[in-house]
PDB file of N, CA and C in Angstrom:
ATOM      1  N   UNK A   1      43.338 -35.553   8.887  1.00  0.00           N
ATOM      2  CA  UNK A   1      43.511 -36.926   8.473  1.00  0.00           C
ATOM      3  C   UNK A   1      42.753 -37.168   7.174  1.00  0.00           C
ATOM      4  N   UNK A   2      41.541 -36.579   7.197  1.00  0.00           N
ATOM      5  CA  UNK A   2      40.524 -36.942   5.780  1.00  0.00           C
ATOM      6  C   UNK A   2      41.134 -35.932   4.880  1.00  0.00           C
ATOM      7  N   UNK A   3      41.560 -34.869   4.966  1.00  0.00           N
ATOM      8  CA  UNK A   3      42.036 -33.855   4.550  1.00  0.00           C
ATOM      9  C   UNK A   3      43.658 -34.442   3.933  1.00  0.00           C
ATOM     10  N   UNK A   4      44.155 -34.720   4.549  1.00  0.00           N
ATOM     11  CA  UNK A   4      45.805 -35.536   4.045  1.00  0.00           C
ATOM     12  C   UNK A   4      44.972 -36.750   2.933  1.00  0.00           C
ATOM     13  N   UNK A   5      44.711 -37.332   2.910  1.00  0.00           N
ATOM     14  CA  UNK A   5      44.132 -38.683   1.854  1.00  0.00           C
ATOM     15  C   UNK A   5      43.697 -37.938   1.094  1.00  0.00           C
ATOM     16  N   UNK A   6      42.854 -36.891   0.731  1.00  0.00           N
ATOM     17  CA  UNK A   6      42.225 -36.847  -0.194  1.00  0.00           C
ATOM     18  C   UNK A   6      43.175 -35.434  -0.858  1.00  0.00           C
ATOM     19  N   UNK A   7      44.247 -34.847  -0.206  1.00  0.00           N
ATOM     20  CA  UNK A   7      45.293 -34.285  -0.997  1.00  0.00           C
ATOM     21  C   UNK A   7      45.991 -34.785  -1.922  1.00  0.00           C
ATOM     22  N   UNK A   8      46.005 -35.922  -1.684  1.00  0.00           N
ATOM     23  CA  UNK A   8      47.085 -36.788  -2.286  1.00  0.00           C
ATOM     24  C   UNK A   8      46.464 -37.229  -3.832  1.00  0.00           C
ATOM     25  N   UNK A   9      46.919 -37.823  -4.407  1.00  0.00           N
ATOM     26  CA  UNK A   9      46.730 -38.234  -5.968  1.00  0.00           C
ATOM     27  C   UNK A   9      46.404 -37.077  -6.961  1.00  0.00           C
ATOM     28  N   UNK A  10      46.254 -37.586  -8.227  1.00  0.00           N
ATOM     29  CA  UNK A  10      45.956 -36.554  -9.560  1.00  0.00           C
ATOM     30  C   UNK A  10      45.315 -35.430  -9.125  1.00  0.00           C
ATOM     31  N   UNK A  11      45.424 -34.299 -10.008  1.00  0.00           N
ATOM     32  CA  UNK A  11      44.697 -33.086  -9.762  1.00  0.00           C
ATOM     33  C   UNK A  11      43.209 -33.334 -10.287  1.00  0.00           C
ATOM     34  N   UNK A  12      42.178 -33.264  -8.967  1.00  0.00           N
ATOM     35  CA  UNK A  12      40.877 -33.856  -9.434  1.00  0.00           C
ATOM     36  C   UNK A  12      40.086 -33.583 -10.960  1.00  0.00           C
ATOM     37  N   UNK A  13      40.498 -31.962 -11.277  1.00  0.00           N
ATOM     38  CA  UNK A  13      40.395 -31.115 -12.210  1.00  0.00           C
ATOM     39  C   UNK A  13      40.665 -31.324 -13.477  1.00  0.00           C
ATOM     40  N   UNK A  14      42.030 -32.131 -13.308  1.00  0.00           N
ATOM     41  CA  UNK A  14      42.702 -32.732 -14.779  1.00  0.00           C
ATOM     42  C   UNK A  14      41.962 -33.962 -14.886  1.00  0.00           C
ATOM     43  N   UNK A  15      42.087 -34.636 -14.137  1.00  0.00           N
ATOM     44  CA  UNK A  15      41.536 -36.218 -14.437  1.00  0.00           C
ATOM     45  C   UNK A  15      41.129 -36.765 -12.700  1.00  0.00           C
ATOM     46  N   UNK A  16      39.596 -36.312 -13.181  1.00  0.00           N
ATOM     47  CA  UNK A  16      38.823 -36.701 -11.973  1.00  0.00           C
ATOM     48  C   UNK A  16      38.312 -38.453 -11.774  1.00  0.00           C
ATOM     49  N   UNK A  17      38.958 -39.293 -12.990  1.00  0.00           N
ATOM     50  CA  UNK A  17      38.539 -40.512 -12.877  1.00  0.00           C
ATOM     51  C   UNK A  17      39.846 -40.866 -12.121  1.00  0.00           C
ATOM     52  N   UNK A  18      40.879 -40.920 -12.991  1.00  0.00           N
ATOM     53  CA  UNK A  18      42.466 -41.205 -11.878  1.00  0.00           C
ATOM     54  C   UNK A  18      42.294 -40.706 -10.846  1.00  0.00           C
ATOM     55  N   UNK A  19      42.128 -39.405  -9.872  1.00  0.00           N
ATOM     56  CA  UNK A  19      41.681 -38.648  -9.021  1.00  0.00           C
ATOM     57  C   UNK A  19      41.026 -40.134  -7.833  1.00  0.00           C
ATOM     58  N   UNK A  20      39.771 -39.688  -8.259  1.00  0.00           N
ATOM     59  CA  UNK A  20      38.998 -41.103  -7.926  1.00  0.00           C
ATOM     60  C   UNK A  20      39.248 -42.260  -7.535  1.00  0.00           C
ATOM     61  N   UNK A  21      39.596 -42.961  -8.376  1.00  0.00           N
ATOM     62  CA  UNK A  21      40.202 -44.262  -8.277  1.00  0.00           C
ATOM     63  C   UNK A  21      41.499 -44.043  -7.162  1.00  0.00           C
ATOM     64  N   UNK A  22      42.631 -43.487  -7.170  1.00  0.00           N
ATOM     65  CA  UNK A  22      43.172 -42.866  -5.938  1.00  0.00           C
ATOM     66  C   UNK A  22      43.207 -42.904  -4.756  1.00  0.00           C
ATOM     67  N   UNK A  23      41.800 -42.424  -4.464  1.00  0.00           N
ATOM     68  CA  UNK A  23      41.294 -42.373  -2.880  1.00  0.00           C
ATOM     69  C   UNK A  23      40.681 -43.173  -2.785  1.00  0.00           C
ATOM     70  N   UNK A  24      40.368 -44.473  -2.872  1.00  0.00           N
ATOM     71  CA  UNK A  24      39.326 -45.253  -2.796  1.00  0.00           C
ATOM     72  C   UNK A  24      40.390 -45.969  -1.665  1.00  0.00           C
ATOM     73  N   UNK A  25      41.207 -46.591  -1.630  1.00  0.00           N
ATOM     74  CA  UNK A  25      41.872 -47.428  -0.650  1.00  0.00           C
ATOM     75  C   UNK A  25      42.478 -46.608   0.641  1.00  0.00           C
ATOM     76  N   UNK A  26      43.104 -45.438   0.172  1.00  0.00           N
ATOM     77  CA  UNK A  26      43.193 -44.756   1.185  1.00  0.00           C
ATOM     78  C   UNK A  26      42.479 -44.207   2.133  1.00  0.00           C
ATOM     79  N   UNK A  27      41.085 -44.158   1.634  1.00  0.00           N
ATOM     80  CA  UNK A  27      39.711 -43.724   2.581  1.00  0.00           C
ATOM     81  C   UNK A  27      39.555 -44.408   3.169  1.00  0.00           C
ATOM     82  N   UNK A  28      39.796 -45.967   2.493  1.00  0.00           N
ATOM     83  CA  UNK A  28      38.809 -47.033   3.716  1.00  0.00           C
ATOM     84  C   UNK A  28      40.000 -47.523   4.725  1.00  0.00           C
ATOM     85  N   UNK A  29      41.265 -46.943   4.346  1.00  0.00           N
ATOM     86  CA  UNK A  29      41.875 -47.492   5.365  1.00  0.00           C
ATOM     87  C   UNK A  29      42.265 -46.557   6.570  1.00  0.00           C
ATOM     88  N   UNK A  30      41.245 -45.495   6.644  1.00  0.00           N
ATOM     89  CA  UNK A  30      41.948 -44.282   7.472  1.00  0.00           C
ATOM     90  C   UNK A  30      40.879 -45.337   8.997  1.00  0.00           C
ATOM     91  N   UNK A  31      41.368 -44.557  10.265  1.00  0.00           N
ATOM     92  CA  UNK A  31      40.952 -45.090  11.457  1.00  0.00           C
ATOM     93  C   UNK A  31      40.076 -43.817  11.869  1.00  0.00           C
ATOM     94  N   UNK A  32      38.857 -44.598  11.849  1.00  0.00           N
ATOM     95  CA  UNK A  32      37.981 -42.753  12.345  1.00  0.00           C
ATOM     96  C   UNK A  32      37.269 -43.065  13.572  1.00  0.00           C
ATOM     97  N   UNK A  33      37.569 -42.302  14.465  1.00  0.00           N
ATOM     98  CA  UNK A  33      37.161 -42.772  15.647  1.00  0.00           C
ATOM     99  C   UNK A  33      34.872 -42.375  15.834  1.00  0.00           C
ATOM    100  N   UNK A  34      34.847 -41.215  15.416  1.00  0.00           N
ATOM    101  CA  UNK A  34      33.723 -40.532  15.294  1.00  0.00           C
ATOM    102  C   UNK A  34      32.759 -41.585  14.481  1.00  0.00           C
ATOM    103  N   UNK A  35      31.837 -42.507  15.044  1.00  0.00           N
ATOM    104  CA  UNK A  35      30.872 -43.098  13.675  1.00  0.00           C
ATOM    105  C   UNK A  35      30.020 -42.457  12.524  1.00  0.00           C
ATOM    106  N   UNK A  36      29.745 -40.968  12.884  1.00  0.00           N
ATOM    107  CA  UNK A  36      28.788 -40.059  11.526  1.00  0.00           C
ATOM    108  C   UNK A  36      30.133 -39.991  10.662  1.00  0.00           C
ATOM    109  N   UNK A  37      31.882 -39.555  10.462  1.00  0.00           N
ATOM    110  CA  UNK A  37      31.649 -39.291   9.907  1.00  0.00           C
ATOM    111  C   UNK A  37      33.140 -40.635   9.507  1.00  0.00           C
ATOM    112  N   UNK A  38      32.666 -41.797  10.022  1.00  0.00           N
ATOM    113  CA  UNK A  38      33.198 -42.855   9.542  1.00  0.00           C
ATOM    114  C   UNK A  38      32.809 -43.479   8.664  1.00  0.00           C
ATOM    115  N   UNK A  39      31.009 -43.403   8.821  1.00  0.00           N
ATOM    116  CA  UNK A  39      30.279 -44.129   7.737  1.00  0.00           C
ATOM    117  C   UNK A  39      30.453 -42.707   6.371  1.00  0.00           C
ATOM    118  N   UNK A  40      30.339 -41.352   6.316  1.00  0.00           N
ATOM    119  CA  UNK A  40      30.722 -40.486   5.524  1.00  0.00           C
ATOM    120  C   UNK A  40      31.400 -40.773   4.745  1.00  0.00           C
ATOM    121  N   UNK A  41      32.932 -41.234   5.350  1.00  0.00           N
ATOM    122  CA  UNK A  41      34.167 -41.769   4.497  1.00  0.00           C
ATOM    123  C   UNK A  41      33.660 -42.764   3.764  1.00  0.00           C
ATOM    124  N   UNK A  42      33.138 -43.513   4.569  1.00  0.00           N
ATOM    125  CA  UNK A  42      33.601 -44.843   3.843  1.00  0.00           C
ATOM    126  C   UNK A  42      32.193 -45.078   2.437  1.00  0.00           C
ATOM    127  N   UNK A  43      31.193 -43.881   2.773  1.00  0.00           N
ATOM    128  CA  UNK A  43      30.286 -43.917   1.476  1.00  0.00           C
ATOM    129  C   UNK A  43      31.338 -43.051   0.510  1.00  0.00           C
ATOM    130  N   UNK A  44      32.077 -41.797   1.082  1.00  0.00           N
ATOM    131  CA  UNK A  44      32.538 -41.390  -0.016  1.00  0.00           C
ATOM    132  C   UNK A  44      33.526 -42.302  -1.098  1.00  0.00           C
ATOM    133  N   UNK A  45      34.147 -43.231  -0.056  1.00  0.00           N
ATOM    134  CA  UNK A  45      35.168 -43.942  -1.310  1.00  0.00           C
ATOM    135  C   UNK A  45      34.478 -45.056  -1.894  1.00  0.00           C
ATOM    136  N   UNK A  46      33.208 -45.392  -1.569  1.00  0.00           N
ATOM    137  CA  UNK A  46      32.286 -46.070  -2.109  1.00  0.00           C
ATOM    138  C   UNK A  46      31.786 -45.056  -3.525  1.00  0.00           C
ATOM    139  N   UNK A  47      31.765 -43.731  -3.229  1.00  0.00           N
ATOM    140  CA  UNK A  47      30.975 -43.408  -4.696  1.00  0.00           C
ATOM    141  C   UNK A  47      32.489 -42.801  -5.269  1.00  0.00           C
ATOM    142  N   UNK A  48      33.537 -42.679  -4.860  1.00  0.00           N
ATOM    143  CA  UNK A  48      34.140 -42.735  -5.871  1.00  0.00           C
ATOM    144  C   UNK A  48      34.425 -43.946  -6.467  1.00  0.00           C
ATOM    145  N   UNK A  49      34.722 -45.259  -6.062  1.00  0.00           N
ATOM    146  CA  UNK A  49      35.025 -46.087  -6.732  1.00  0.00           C
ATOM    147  C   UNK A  49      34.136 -46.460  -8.059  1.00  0.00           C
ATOM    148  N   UNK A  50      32.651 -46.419  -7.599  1.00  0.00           N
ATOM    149  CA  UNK A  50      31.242 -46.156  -8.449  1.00  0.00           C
ATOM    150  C   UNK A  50      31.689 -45.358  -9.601  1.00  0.00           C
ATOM    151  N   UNK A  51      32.300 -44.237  -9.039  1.00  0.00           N
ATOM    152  CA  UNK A  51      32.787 -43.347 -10.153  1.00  0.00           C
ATOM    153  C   UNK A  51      33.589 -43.647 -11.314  1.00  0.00           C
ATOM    154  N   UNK A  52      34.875 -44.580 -10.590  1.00  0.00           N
ATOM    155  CA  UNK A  52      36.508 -44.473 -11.311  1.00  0.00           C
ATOM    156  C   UNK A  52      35.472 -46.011 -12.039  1.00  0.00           C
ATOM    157  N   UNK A  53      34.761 -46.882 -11.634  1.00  0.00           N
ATOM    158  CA  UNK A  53      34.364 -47.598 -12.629  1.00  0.00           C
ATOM    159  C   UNK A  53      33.363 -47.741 -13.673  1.00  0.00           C
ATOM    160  N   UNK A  54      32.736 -46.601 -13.452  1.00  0.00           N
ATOM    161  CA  UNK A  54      31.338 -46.322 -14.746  1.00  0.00           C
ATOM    162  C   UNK A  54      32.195 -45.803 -15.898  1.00  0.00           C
ATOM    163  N   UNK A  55      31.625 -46.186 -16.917  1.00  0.00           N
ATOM    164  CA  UNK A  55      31.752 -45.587 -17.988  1.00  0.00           C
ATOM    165  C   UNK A  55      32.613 -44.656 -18.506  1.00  0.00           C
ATOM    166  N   UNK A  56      33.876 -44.696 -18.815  1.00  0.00           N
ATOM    167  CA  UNK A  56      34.306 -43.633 -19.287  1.00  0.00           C
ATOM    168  C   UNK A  56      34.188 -42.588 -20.559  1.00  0.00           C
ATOM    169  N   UNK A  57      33.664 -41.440 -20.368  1.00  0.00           N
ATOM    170  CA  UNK A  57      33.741 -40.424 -19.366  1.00  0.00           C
ATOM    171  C   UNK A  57      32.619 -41.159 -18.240  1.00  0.00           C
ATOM    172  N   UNK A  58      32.780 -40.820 -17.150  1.00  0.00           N
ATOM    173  CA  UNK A  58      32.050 -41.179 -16.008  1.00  0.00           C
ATOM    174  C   UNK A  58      30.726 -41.041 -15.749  1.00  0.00           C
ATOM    175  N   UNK A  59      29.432 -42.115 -15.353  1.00  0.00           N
ATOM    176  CA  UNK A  59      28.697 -41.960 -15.472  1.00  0.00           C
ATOM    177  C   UNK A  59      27.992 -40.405 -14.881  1.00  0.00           C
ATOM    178  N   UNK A  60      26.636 -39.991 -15.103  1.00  0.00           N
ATOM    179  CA  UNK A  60      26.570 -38.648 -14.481  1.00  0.00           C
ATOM    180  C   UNK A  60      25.719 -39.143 -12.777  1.00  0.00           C
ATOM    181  N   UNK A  61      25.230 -40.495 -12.784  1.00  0.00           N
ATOM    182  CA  UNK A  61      24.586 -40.439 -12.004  1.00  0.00           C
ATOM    183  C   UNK A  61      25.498 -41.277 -10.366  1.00  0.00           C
ATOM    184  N   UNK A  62      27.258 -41.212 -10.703  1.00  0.00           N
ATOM    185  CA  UNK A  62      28.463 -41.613 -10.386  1.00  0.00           C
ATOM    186  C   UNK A  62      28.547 -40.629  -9.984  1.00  0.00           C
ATOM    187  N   UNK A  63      28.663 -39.330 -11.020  1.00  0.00           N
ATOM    188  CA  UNK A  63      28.931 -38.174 -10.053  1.00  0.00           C
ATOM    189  C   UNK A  63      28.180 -37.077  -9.280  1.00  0.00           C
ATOM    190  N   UNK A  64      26.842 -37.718  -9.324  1.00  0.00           N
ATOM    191  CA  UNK A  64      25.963 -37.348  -8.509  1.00  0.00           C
ATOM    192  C   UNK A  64      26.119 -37.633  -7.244  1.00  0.00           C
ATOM    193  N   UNK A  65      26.483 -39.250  -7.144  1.00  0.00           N
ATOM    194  CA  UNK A  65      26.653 -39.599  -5.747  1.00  0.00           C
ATOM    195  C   UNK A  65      28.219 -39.533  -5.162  1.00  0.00           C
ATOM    196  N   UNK A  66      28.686 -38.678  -6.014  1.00  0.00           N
ATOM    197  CA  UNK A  66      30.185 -38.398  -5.367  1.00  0.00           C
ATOM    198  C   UNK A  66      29.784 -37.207  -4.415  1.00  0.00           C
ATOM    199  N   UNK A  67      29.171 -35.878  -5.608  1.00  0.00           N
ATOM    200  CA  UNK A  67      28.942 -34.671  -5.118  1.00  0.00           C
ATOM    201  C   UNK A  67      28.309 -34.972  -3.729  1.00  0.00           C
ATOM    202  N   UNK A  68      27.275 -35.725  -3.716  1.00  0.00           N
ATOM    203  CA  UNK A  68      26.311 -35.925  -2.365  1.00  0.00           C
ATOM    204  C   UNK A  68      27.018 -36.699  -1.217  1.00  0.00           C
ATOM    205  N   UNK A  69      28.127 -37.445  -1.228  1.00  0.00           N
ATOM    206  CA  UNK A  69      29.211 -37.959  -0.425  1.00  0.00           C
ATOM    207  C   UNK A  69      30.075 -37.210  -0.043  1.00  0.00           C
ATOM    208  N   UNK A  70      30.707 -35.719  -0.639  1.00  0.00           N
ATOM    209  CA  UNK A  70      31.536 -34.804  -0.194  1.00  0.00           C
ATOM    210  C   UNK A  70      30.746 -34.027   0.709  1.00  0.00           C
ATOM    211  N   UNK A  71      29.703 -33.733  -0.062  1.00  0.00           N
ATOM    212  CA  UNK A  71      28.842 -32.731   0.538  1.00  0.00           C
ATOM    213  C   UNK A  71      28.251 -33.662   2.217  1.00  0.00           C
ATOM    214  N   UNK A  72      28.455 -34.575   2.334  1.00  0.00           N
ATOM    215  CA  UNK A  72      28.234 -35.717   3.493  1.00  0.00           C
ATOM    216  C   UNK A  72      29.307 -34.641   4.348  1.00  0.00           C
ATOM    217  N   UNK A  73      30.725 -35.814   3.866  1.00  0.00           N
ATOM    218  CA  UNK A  73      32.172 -35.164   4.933  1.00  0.00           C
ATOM    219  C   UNK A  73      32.038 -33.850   4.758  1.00  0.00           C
ATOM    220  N   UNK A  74      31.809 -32.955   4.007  1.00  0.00           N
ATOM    221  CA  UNK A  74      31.808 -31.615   4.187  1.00  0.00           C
ATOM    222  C   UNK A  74      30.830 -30.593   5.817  1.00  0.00           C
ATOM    223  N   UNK A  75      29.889 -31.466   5.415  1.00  0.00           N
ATOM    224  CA  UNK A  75      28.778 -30.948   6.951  1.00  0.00           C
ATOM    225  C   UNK A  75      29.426 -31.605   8.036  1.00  0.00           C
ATOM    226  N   UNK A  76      30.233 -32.878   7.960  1.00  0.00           N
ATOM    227  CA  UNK A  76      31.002 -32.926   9.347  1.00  0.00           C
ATOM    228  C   UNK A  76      32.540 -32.110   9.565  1.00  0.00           C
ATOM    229  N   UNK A  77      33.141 -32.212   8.616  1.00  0.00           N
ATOM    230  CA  UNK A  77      34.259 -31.266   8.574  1.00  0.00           C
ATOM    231  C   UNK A  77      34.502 -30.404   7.274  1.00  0.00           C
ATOM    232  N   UNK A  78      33.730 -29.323   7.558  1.00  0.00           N
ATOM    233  CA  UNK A  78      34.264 -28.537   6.842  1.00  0.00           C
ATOM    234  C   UNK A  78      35.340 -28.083   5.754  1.00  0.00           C
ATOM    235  N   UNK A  79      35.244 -28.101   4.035  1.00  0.00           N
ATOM    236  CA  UNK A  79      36.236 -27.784   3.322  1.00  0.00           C
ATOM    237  C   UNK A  79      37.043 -29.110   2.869  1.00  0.00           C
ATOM    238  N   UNK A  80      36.370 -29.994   4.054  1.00  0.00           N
ATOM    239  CA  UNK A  80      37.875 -31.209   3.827  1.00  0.00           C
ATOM    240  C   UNK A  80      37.697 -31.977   2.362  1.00  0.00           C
ATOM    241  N   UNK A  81      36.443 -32.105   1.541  1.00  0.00           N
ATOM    242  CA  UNK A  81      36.115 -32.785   0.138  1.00  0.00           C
ATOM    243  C   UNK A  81      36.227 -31.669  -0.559  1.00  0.00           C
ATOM    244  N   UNK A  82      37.047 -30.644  -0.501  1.00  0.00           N
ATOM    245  CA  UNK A  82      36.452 -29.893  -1.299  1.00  0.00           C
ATOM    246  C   UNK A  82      38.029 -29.842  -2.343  1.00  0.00           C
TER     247      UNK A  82
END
């Protein structure tokens, strides 16, 4: 389920701000039954949005707290931010 949403939109690689901006609605609207890694989600589309709105090119301390939000959903499910 976290894994389907965050497939979807721009190739993060090409344009990680479009990317970003992207998943921000689709994260918060997924249904997660588990609370660790509900609050996970819902910080991650919190620091992307942080992201898709700092500064373009994107602030660095935006994508600090992206990296540290994947790396969140990542220790509960595995691979899935990646």
């Amino acid at each position: 389920m976290v894994g389907g949403v965050l497939a979807d939109g721009p190739d993060p690689a090409a344009d990680p701000v479009g990317y970003a901006d992207a998943q921000v609605l689709p994260l918060r609207q997924l249904r997660v039954s588990d609370a660790r890694l509900h609050r996970a989600v819902l910080q991650l589309a919190a620091a992307y949005q942080a992201y898709s709105a700092a500064s373009r090119p994107a602030g660095p301390a935006a994508a600090v707290q992206v990296s540290k939000s994947e790396a969140a959903v990542n220790a509960i499910c595995p691979g899935v931010a990646n």
